[in-house]
PDB file of N, CA and C in Angstrom:
ATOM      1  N   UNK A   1     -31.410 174.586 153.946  1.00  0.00           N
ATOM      2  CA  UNK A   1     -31.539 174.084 155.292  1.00  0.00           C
ATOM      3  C   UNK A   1     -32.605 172.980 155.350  1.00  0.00           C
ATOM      4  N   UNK A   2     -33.571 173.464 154.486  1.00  0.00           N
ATOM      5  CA  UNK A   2     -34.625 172.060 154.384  1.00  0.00           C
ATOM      6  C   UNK A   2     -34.114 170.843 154.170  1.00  0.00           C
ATOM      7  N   UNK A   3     -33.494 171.310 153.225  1.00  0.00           N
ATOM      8  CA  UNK A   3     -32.773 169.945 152.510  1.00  0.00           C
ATOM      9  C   UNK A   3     -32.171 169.219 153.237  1.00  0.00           C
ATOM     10  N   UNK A   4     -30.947 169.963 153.794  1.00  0.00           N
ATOM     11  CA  UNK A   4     -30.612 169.632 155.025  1.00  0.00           C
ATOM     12  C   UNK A   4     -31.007 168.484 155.896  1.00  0.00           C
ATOM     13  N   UNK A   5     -31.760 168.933 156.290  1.00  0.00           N
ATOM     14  CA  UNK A   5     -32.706 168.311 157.207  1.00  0.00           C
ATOM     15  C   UNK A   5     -33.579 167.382 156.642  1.00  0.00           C
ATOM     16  N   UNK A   6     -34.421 167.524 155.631  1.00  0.00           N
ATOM     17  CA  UNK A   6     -34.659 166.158 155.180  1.00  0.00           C
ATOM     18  C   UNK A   6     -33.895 165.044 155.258  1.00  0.00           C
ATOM     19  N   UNK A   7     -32.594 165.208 154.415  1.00  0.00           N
ATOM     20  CA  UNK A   7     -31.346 164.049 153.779  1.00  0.00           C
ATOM     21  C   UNK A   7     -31.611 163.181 155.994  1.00  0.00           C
ATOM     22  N   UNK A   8     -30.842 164.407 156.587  1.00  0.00           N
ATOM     23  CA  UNK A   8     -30.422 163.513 158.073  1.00  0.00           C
ATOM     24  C   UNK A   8     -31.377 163.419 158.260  1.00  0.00           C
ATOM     25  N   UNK A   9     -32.917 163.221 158.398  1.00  0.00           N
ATOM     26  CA  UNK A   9     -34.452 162.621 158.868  1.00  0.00           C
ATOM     27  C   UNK A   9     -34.432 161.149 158.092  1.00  0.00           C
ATOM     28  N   UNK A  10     -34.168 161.225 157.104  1.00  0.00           N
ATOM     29  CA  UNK A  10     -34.242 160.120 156.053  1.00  0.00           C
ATOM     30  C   UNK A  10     -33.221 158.956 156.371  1.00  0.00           C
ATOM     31  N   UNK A  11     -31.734 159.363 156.511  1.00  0.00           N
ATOM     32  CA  UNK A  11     -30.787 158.570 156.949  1.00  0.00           C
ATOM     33  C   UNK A  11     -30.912 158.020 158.400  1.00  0.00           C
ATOM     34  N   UNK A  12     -31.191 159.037 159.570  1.00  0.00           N
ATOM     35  CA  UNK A  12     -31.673 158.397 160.637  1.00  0.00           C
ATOM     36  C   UNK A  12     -33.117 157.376 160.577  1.00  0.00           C
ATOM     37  N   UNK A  13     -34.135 157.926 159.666  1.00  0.00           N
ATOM     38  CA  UNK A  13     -35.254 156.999 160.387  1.00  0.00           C
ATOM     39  C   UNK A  13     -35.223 156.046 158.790  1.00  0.00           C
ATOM     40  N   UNK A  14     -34.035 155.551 158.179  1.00  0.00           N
ATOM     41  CA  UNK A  14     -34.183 154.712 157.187  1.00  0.00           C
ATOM     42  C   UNK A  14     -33.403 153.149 158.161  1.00  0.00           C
ATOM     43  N   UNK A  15     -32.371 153.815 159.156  1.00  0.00           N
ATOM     44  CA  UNK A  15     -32.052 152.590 160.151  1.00  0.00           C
ATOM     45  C   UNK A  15     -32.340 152.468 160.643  1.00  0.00           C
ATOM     46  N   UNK A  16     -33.450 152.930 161.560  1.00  0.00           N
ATOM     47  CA  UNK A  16     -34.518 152.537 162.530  1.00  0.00           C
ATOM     48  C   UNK A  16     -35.819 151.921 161.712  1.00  0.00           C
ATOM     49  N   UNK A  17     -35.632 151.775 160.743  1.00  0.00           N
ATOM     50  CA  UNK A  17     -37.049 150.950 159.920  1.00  0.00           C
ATOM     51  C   UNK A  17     -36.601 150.042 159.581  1.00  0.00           C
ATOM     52  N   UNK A  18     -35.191 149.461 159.053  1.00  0.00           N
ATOM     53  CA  UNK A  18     -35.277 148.110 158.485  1.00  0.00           C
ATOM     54  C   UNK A  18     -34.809 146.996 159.582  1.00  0.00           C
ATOM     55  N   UNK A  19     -34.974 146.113 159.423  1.00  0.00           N
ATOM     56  CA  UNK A  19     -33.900 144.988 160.424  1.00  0.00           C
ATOM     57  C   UNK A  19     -32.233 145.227 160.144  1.00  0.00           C
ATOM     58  N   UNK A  20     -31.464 144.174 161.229  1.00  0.00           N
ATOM     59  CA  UNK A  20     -30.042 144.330 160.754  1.00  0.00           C
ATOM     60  C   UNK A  20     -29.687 144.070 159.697  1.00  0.00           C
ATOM     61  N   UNK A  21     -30.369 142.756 159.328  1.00  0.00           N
ATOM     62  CA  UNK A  21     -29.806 141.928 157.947  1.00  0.00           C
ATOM     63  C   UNK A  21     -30.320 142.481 156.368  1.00  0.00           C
ATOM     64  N   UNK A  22     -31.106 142.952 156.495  1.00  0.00           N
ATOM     65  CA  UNK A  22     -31.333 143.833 155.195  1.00  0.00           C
ATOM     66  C   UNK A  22     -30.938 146.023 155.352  1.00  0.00           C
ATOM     67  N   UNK A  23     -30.622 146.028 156.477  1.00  0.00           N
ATOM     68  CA  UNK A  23     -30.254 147.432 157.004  1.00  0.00           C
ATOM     69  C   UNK A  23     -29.526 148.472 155.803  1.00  0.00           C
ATOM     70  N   UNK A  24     -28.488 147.790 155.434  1.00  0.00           N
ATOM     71  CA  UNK A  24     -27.919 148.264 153.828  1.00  0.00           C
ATOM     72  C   UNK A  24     -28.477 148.474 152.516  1.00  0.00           C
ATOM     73  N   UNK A  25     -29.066 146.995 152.322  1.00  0.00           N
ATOM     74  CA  UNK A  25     -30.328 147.734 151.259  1.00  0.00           C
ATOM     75  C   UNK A  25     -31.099 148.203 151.093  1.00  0.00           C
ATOM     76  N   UNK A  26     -31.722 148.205 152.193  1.00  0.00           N
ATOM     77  CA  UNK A  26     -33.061 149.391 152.275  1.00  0.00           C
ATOM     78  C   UNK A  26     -32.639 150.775 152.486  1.00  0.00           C
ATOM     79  N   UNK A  27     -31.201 151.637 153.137  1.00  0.00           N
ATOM     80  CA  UNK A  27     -30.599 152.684 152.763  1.00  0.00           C
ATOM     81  C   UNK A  27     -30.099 152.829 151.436  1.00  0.00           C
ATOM     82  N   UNK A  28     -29.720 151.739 151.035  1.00  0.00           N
ATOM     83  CA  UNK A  28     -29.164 151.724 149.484  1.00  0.00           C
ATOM     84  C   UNK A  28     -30.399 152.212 148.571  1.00  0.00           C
ATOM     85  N   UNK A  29     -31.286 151.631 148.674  1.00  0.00           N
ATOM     86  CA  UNK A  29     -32.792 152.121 148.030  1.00  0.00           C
ATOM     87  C   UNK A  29     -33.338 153.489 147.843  1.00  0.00           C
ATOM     88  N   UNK A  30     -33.179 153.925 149.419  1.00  0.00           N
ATOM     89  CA  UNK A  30     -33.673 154.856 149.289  1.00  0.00           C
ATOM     90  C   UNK A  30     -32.755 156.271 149.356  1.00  0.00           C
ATOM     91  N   UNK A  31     -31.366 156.226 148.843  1.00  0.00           N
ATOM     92  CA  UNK A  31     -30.058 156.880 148.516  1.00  0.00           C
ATOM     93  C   UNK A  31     -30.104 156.994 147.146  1.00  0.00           C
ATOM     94  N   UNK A  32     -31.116 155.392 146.704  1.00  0.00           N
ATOM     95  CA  UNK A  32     -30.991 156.249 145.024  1.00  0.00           C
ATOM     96  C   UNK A  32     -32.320 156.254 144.770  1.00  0.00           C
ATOM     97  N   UNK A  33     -33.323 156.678 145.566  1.00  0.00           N
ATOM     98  CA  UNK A  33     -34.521 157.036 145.381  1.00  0.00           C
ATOM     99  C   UNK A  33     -34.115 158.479 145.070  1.00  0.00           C
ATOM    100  N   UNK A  34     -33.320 158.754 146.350  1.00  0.00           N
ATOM    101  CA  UNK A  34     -33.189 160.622 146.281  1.00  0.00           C
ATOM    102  C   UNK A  34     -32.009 160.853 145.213  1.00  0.00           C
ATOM    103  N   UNK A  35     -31.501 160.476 144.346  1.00  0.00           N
ATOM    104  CA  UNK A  35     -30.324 160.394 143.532  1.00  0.00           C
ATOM    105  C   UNK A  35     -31.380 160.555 142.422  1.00  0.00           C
ATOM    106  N   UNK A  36     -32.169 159.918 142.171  1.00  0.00           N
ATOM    107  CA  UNK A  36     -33.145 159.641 141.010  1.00  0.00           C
ATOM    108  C   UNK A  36     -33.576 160.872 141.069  1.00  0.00           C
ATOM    109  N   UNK A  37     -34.488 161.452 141.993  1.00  0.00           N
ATOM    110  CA  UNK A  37     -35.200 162.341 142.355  1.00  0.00           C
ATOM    111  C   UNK A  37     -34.580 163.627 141.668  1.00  0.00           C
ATOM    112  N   UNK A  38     -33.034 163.647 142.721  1.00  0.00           N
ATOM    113  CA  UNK A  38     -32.054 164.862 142.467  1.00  0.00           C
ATOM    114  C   UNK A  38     -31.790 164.947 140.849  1.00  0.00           C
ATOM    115  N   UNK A  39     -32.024 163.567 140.246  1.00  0.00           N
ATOM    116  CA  UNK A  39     -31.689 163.809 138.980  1.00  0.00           C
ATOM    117  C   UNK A  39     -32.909 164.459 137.961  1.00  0.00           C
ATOM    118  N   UNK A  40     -34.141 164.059 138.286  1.00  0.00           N
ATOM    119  CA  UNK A  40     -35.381 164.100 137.394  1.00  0.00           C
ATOM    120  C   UNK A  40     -35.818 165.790 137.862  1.00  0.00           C
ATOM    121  N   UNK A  41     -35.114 166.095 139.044  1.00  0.00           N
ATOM    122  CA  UNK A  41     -36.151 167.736 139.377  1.00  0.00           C
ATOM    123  C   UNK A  41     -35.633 168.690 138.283  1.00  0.00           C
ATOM    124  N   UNK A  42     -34.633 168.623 137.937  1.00  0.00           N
ATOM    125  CA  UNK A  42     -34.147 169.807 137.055  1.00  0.00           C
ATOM    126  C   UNK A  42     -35.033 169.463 135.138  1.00  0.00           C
ATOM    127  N   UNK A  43     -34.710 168.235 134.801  1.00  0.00           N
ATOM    128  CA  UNK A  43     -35.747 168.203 133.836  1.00  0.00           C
ATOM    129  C   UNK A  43     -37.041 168.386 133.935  1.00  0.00           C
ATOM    130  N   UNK A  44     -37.661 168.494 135.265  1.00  0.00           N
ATOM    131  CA  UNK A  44     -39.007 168.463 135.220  1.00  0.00           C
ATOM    132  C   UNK A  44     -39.547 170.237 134.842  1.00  0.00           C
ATOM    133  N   UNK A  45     -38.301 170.808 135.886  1.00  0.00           N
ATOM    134  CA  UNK A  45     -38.321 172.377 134.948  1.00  0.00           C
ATOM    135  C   UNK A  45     -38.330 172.765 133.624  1.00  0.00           C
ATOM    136  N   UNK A  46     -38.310 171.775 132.904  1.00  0.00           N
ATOM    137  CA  UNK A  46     -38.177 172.147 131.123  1.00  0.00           C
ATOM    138  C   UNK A  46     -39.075 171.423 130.715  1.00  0.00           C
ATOM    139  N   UNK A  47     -40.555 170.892 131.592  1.00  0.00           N
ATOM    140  CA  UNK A  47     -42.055 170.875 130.501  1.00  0.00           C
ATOM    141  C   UNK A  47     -42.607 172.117 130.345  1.00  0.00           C
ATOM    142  N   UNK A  48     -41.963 173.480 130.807  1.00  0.00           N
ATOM    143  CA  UNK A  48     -43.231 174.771 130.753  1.00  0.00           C
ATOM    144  C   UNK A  48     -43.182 174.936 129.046  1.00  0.00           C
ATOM    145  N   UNK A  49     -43.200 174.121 128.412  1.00  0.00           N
ATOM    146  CA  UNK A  49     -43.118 174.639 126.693  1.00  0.00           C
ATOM    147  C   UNK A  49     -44.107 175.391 126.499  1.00  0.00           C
ATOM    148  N   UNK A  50     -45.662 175.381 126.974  1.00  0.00           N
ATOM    149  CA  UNK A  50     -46.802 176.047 126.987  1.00  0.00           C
ATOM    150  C   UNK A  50     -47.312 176.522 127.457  1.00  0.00           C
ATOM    151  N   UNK A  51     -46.839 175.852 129.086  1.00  0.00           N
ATOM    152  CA  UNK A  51     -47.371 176.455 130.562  1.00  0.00           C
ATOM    153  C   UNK A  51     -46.964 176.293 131.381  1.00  0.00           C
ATOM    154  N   UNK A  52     -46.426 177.260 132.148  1.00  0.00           N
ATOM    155  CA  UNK A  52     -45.569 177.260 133.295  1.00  0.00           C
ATOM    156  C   UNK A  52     -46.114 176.759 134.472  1.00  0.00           C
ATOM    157  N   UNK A  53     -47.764 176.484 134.814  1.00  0.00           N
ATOM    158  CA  UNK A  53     -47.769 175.670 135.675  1.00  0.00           C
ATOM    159  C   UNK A  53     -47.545 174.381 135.824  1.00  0.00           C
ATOM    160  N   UNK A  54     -47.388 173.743 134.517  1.00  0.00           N
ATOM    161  CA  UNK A  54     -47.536 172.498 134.389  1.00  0.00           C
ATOM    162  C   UNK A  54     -45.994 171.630 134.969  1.00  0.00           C
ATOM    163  N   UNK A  55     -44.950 172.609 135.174  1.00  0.00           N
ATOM    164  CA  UNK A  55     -43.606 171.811 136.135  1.00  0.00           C
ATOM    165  C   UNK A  55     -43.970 172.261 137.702  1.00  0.00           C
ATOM    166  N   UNK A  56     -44.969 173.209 138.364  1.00  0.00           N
ATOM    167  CA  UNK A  56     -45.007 173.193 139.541  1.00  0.00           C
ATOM    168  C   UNK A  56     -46.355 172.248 139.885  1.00  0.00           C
ATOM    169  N   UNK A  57     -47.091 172.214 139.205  1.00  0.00           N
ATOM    170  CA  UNK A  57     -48.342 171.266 139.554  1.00  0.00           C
ATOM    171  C   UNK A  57     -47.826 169.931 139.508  1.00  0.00           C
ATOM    172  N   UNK A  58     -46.856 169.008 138.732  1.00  0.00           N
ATOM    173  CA  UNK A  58     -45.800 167.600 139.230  1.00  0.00           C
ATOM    174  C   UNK A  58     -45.262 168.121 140.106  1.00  0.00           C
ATOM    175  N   UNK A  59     -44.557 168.601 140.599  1.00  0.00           N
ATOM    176  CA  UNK A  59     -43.678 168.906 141.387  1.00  0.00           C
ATOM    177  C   UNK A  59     -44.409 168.531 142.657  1.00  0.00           C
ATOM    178  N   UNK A  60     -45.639 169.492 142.675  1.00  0.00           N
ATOM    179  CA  UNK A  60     -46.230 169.277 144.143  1.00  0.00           C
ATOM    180  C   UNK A  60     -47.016 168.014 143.891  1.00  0.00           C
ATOM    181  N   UNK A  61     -47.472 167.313 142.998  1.00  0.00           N
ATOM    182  CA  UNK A  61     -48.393 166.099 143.207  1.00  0.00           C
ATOM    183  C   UNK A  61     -47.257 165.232 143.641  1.00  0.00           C
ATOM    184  N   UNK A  62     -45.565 165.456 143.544  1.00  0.00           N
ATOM    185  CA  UNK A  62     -45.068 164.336 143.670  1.00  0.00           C
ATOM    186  C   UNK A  62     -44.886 164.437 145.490  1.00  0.00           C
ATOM    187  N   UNK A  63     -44.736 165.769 145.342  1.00  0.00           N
ATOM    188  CA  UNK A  63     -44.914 165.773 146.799  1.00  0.00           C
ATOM    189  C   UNK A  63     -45.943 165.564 148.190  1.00  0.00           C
ATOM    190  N   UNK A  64     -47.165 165.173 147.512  1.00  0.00           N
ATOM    191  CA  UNK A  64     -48.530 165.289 147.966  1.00  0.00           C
ATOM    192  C   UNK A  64     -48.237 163.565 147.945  1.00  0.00           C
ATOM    193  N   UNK A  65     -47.879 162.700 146.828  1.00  0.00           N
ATOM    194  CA  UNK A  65     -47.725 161.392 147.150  1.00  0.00           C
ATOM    195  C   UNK A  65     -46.730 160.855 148.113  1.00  0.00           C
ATOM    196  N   UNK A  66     -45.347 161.704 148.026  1.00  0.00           N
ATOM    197  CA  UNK A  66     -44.007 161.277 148.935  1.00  0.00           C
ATOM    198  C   UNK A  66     -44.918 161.402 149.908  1.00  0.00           C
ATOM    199  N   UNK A  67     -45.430 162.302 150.511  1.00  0.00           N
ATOM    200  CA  UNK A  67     -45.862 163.038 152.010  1.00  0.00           C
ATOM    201  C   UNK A  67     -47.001 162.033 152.500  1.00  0.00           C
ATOM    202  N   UNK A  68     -47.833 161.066 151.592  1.00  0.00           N
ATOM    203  CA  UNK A  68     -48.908 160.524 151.982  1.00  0.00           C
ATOM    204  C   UNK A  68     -48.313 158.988 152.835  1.00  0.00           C
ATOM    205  N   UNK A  69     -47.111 158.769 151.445  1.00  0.00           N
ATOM    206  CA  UNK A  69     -46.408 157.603 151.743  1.00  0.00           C
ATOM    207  C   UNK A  69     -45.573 157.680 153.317  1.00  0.00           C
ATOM    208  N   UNK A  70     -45.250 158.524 153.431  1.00  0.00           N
ATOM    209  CA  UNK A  70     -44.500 158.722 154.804  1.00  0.00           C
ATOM    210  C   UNK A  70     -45.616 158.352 155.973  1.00  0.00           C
ATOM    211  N   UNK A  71     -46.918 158.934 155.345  1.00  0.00           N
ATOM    212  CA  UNK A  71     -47.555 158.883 156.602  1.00  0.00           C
ATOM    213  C   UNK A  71     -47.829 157.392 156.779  1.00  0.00           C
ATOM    214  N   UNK A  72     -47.930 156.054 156.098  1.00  0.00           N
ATOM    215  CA  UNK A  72     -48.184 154.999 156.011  1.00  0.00           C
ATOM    216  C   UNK A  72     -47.066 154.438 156.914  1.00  0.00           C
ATOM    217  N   UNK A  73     -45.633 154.658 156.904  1.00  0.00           N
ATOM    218  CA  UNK A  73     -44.975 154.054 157.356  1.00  0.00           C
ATOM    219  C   UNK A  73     -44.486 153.948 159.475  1.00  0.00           C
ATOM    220  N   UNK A  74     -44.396 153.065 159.872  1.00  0.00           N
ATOM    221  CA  UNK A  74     -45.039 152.639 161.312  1.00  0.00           C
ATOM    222  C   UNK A  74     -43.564 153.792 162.018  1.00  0.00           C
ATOM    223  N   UNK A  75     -44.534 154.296 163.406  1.00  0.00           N
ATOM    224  CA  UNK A  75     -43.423 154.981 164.136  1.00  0.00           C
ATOM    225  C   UNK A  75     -42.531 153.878 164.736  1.00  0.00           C
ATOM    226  N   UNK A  76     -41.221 154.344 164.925  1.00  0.00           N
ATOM    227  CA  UNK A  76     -40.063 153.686 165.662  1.00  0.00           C
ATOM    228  C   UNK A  76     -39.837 153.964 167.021  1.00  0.00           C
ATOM    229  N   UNK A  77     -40.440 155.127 167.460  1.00  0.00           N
ATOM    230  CA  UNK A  77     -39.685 155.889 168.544  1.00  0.00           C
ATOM    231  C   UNK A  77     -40.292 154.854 169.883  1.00  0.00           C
ATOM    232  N   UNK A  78     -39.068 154.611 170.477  1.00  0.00           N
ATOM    233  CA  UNK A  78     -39.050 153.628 171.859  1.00  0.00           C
ATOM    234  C   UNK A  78     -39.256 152.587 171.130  1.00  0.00           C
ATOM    235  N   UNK A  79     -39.024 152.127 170.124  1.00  0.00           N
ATOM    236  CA  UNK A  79     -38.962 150.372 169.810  1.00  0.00           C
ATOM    237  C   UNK A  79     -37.745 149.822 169.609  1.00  0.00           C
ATOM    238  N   UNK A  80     -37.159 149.220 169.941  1.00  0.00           N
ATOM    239  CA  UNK A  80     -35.868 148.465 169.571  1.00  0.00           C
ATOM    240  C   UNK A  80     -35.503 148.592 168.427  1.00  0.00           C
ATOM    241  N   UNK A  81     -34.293 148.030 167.600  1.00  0.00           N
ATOM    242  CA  UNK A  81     -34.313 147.972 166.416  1.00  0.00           C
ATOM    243  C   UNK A  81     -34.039 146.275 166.390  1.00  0.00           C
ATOM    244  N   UNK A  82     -34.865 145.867 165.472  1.00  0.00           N
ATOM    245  CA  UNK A  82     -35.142 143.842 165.203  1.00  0.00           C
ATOM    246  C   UNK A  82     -33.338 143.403 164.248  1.00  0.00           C
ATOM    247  N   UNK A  83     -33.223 142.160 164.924  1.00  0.00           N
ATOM    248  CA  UNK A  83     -31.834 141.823 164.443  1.00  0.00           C
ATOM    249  C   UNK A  83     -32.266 140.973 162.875  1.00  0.00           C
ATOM    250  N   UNK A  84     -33.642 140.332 162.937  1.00  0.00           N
ATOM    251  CA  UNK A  84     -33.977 139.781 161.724  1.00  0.00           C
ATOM    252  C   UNK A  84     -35.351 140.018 161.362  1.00  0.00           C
ATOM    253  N   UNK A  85     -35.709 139.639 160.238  1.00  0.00           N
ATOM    254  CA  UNK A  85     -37.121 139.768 159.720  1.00  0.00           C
ATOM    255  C   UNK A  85     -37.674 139.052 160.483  1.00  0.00           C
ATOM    256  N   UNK A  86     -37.599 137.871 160.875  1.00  0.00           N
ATOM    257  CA  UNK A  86     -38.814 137.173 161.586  1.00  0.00           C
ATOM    258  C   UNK A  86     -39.278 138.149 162.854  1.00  0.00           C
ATOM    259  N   UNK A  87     -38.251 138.379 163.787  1.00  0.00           N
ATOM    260  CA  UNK A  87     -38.349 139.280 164.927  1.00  0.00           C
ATOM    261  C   UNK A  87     -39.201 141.034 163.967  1.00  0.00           C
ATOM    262  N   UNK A  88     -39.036 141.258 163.222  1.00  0.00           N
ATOM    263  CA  UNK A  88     -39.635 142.480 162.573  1.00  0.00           C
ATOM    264  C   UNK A  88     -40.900 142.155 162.422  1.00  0.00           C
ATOM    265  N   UNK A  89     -40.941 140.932 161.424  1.00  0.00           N
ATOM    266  CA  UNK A  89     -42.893 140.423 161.420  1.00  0.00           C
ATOM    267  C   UNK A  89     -43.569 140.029 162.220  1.00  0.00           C
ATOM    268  N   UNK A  90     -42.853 139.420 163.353  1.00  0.00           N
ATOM    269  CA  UNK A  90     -43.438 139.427 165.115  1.00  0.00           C
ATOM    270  C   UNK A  90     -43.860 140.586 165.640  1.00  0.00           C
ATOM    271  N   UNK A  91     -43.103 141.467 165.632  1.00  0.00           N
ATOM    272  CA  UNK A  91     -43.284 142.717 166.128  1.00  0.00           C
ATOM    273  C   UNK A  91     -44.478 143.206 165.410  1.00  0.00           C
ATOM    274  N   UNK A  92     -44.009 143.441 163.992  1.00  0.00           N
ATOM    275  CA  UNK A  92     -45.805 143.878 163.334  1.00  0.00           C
ATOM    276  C   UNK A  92     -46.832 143.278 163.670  1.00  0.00           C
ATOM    277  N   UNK A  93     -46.854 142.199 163.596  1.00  0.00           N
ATOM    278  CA  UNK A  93     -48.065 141.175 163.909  1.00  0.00           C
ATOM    279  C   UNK A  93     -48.674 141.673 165.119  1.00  0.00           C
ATOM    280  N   UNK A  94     -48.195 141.543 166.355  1.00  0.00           N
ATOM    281  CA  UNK A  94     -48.418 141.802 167.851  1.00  0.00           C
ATOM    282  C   UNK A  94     -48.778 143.377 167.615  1.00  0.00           C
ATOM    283  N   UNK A  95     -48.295 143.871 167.347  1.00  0.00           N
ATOM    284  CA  UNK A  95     -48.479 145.826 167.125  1.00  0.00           C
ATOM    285  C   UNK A  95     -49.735 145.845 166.271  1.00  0.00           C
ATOM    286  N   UNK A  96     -50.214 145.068 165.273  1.00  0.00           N
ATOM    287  CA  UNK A  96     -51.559 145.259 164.352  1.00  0.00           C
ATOM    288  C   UNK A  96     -52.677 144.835 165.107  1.00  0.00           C
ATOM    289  N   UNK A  97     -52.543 143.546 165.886  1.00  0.00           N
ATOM    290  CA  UNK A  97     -53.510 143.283 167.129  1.00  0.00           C
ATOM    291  C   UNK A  97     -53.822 143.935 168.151  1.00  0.00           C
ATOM    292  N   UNK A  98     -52.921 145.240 168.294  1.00  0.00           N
ATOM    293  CA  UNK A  98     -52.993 146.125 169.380  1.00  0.00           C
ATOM    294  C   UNK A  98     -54.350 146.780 169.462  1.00  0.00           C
TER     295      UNK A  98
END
């Protein structure tokens, strides 16, 4: 159910972050961010050769970095969505002077 819910958090607020004109690749990105991801978690279970903490201690640092990175990225909620980058770097600009 987490999972769940991650994937649709990610897909909704991945089109509310980019402009129109790059809107595809920046979902494309981050579709095989989590593809990558989905692929590397199961090998990461087969470093315990010596010590079994050593696949849950990556595990959570990767998650301690995903989770930091999220927090960096700007809220959407009540903002339009920008038809181009210039209108996107306007918007930042004016929003950083705030």
């Amino acid at each position: 159910m987490a999972i769940g819910g991650a994937w649709m958090t990610m897909y909704t607020y991945t089109k509310e972050l980019y402009p129109t004109v790059v809107r595809s690749v920046g979902f494309g990105v981050s579709q095989t961010s989590s593809w990558v991801g989905g692929i590397m978690a199961p090998l990461i279970l087969l470093m315990d050769g010596s010590n079994i903490i050593v696949p849950y201690v990556t595990m959570g640092a990767l998650f301690i970095i995903s989770a930091t990175c999220l927090f960096l990225l700007p809220e959407t909620k009540g903002r339009p969505l920008e038809d181009t980058l210039k209108t996107k770097a306007k918007a930042e600009f004016v929003e950083a002077n705030l």
